[in-house]
C-alpha atoms as a PDB file:
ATOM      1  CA  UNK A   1       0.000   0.000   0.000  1.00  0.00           C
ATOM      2  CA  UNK A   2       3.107   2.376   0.766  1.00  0.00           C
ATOM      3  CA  UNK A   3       3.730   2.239  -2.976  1.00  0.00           C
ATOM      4  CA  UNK A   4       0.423   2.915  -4.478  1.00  0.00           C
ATOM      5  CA  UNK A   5       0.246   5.969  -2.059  1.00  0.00           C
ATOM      6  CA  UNK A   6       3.586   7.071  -3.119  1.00  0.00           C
ATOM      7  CA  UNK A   7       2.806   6.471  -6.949  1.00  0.00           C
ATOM      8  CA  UNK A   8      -0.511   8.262  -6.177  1.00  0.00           C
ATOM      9  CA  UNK A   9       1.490  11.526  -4.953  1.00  0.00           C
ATOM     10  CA  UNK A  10       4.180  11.316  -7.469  1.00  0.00           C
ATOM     11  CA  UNK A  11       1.559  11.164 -10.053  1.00  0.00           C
ATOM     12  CA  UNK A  12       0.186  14.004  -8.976  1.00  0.00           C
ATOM     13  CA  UNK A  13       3.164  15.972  -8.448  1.00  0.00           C
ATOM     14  CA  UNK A  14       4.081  15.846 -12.004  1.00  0.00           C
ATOM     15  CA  UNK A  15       0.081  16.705 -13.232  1.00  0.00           C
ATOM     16  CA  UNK A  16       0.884  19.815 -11.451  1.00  0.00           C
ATOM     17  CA  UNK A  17       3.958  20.489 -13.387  1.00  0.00           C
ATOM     18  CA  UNK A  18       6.139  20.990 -10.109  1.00  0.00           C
ATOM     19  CA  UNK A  19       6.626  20.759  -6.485  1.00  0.00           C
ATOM     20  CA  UNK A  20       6.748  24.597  -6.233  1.00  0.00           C
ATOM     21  CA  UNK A  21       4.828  26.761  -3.963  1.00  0.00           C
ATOM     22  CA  UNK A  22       2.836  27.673  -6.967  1.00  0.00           C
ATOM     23  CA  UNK A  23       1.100  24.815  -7.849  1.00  0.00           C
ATOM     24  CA  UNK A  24      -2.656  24.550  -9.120  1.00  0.00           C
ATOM     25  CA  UNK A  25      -5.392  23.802  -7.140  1.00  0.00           C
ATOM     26  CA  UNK A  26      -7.067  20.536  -8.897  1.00  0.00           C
ATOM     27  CA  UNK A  27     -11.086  21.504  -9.113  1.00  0.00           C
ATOM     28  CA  UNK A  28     -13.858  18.149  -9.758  1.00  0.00           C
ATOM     29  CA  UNK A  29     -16.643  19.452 -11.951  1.00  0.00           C
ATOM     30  CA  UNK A  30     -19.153  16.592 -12.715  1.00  0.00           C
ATOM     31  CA  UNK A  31     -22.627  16.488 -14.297  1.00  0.00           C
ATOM     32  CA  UNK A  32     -24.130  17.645 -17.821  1.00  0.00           C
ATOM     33  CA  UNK A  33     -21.409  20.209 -19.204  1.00  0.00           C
ATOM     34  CA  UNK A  34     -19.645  20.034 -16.421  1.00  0.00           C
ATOM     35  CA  UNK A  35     -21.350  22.565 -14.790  1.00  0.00           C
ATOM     36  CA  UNK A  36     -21.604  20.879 -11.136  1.00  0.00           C
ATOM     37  CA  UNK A  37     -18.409  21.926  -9.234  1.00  0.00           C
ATOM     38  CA  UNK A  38     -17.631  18.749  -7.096  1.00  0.00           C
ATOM     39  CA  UNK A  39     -14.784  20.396  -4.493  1.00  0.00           C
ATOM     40  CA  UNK A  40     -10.796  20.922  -4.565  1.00  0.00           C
ATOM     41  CA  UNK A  41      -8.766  17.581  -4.827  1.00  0.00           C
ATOM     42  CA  UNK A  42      -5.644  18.842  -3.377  1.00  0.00           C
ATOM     43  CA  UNK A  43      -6.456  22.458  -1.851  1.00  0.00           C
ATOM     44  CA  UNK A  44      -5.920  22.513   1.906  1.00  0.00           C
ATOM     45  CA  UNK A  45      -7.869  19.742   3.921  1.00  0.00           C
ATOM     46  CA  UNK A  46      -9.552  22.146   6.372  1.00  0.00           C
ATOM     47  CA  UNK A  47     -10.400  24.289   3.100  1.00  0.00           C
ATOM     48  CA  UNK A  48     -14.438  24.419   3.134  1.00  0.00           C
ATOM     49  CA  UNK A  49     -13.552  23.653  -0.910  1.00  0.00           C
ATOM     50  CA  UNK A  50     -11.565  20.329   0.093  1.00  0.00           C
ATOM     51  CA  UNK A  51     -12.274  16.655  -1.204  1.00  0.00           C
ATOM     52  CA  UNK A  52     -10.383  16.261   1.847  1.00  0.00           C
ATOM     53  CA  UNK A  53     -12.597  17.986   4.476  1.00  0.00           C
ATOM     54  CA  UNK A  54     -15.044  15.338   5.886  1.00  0.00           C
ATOM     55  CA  UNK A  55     -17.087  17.872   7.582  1.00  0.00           C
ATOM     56  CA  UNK A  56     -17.277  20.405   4.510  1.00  0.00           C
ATOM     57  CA  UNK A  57     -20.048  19.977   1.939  1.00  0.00           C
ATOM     58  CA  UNK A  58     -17.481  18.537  -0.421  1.00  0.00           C
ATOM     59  CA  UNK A  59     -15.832  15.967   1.704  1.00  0.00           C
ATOM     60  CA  UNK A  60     -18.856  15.009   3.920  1.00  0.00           C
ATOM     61  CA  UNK A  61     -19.889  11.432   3.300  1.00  0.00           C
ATOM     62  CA  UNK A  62     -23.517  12.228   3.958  1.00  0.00           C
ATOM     63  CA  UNK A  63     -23.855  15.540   1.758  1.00  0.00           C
ATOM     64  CA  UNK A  64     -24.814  15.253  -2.014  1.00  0.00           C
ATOM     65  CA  UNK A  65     -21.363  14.941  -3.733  1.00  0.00           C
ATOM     66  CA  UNK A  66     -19.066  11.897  -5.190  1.00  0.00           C
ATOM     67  CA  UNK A  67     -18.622  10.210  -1.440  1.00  0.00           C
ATOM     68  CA  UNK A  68     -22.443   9.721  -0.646  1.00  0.00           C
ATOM     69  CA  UNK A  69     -23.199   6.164  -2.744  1.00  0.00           C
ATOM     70  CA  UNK A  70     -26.719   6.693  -1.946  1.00  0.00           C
ATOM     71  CA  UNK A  71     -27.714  10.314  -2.746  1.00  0.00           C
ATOM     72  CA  UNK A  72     -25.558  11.253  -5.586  1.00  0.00           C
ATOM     73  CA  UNK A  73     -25.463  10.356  -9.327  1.00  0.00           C
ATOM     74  CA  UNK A  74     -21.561  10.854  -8.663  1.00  0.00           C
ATOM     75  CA  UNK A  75     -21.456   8.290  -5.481  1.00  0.00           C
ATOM     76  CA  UNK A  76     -23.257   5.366  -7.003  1.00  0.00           C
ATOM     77  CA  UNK A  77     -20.975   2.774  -8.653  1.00  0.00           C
ATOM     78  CA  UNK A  78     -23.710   1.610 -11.227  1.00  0.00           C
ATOM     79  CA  UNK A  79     -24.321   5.968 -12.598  1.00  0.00           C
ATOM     80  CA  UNK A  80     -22.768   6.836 -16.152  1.00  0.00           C
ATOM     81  CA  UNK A  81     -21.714   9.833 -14.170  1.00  0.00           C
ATOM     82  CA  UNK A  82     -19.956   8.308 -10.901  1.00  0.00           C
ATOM     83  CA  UNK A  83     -16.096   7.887 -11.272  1.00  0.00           C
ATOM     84  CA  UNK A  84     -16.562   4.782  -9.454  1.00  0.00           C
ATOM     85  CA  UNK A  85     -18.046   3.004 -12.392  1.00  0.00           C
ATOM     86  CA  UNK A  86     -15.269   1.307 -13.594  1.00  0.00           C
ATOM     87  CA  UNK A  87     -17.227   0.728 -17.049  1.00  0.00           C
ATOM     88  CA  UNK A  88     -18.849   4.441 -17.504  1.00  0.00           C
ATOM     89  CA  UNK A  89     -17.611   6.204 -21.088  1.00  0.00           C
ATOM     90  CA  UNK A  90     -20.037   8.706 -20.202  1.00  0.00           C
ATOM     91  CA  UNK A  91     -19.061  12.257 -20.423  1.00  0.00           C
ATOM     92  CA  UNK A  92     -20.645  13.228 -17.728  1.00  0.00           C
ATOM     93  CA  UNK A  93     -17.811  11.453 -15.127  1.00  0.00           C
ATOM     94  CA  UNK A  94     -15.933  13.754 -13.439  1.00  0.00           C
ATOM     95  CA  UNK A  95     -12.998  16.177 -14.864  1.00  0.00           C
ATOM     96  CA  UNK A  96      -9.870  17.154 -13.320  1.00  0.00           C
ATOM     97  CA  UNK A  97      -9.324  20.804 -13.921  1.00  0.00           C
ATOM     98  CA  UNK A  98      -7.111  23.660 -12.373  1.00  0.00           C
ATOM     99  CA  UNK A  99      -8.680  27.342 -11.959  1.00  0.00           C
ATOM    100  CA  UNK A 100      -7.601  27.991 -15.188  1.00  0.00           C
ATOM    101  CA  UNK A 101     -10.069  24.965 -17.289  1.00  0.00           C
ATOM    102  CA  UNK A 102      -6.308  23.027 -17.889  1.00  0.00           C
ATOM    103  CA  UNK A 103      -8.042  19.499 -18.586  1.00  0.00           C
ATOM    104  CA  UNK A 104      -6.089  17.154 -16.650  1.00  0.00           C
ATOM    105  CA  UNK A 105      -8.478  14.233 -17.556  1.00  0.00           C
ATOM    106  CA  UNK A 106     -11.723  12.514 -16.230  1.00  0.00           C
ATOM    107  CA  UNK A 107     -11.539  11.966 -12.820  1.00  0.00           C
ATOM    108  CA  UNK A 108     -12.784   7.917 -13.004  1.00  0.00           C
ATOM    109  CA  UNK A 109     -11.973   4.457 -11.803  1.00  0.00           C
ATOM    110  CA  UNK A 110     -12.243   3.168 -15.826  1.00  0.00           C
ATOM    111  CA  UNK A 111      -8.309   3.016 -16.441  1.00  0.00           C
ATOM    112  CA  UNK A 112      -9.403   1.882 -20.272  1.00  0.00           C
ATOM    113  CA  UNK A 113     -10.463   5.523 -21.051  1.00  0.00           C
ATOM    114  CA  UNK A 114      -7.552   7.272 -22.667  1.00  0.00           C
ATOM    115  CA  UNK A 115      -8.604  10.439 -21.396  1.00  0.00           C
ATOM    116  CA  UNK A 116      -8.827   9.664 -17.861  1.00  0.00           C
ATOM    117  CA  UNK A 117      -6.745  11.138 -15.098  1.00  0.00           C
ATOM    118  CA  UNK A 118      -3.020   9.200 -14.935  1.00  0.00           C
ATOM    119  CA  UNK A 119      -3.366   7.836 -11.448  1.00  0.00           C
ATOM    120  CA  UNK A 120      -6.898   6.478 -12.631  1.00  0.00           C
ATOM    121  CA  UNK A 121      -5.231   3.222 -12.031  1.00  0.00           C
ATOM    122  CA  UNK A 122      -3.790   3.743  -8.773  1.00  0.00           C
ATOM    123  CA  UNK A 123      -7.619   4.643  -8.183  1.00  0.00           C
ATOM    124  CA  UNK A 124      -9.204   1.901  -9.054  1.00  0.00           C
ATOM    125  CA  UNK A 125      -6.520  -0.363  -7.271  1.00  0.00           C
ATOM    126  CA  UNK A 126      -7.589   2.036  -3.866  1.00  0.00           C
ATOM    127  CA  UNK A 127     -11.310   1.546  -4.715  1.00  0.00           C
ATOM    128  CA  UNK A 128     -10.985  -2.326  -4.461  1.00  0.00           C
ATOM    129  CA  UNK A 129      -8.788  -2.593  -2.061  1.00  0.00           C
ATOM    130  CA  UNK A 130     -11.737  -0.990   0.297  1.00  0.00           C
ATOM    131  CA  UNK A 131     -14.753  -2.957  -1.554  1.00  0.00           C
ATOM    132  CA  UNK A 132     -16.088   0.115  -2.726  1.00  0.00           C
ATOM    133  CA  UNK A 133     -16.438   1.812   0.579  1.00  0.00           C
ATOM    134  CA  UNK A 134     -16.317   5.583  -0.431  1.00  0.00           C
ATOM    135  CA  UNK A 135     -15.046   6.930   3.075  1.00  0.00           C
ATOM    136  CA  UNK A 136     -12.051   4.319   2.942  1.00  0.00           C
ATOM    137  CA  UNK A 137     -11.304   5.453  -0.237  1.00  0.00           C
ATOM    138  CA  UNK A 138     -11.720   9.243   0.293  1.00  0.00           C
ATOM    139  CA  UNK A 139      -9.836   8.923   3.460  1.00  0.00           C
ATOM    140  CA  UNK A 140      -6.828   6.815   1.424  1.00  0.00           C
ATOM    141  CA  UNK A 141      -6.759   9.423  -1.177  1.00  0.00           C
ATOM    142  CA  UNK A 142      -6.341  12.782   0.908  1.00  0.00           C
ATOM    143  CA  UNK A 143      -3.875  10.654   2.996  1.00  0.00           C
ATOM    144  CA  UNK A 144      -1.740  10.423  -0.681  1.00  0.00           C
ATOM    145  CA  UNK A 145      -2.350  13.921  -1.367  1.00  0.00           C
ATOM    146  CA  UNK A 146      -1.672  15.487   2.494  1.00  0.00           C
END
């Protein structure tokens, strides 16, 4: 597990370009056109924006975002539009943006897309490693990116 996480953060190191104080802010927008802003992958975990922050609309597993399986086209393995459908081509998956709109690929579990995010691999491994369990797997990947 040591060297998926450390794959994870190197991966995500170079989608930023750099290890420099100057780094983007990776932003989840999900839905039809995009248009549904999902939170901040690797902003500050006590950021109200963060993935990260499990008591922030983004990060709670409860609220109406990509954690809740039950509530949210975005948390439920078997949507088009969840990245946790390892079999979704839908274009309504997540993307991985900065603040500028630089694509940085859909943010999905399906490593056979060849526009998905790089680490979508390293994702999927982390989603089955946990059966699924969204809160495992949140909790995983902010440990990676913290």
């Amino acid at each position: 597990m040591k060297n998926l996480i450390a794959t994870l953060c190197l991966t995500i190191i170079v989608l930023l370009g750099s290890t420099t104080v100057n780094a983007q802010d990776l932003l989840l927008y999900g839905g039809a056109g995009h248009k549904e802003y999902l939170g901040c992958l690797n902003c500050n975990e006590f950021s109200s924006e963060s993935v990260c922050n499990g008591f922030a609309q983004y990060g709670n597993e409860f609220g109406s975002n990509m954690w809740n399986e039950f509530s949210s086209p975005h948390g439920n393995e078997f949507s088009n539009s969840s990245p946790w459908n390892e079999f979704s081509t839908s274009n309504s998956v997540p993307v991985l943006v900065d603040r500028q709109g630089k694509f940085y690929g859909y943010f999905t579990i399906n490593d056979s897309r060849h526009d998905a995010v790089e680490f979508s691999t390293d994702l999927r491994k982390i989603f089955e490693r946990y059966r699924g369990d969204l809160e495992k797997v949140r909790k995983m990947l902010c440990a990676a990116l913290n």
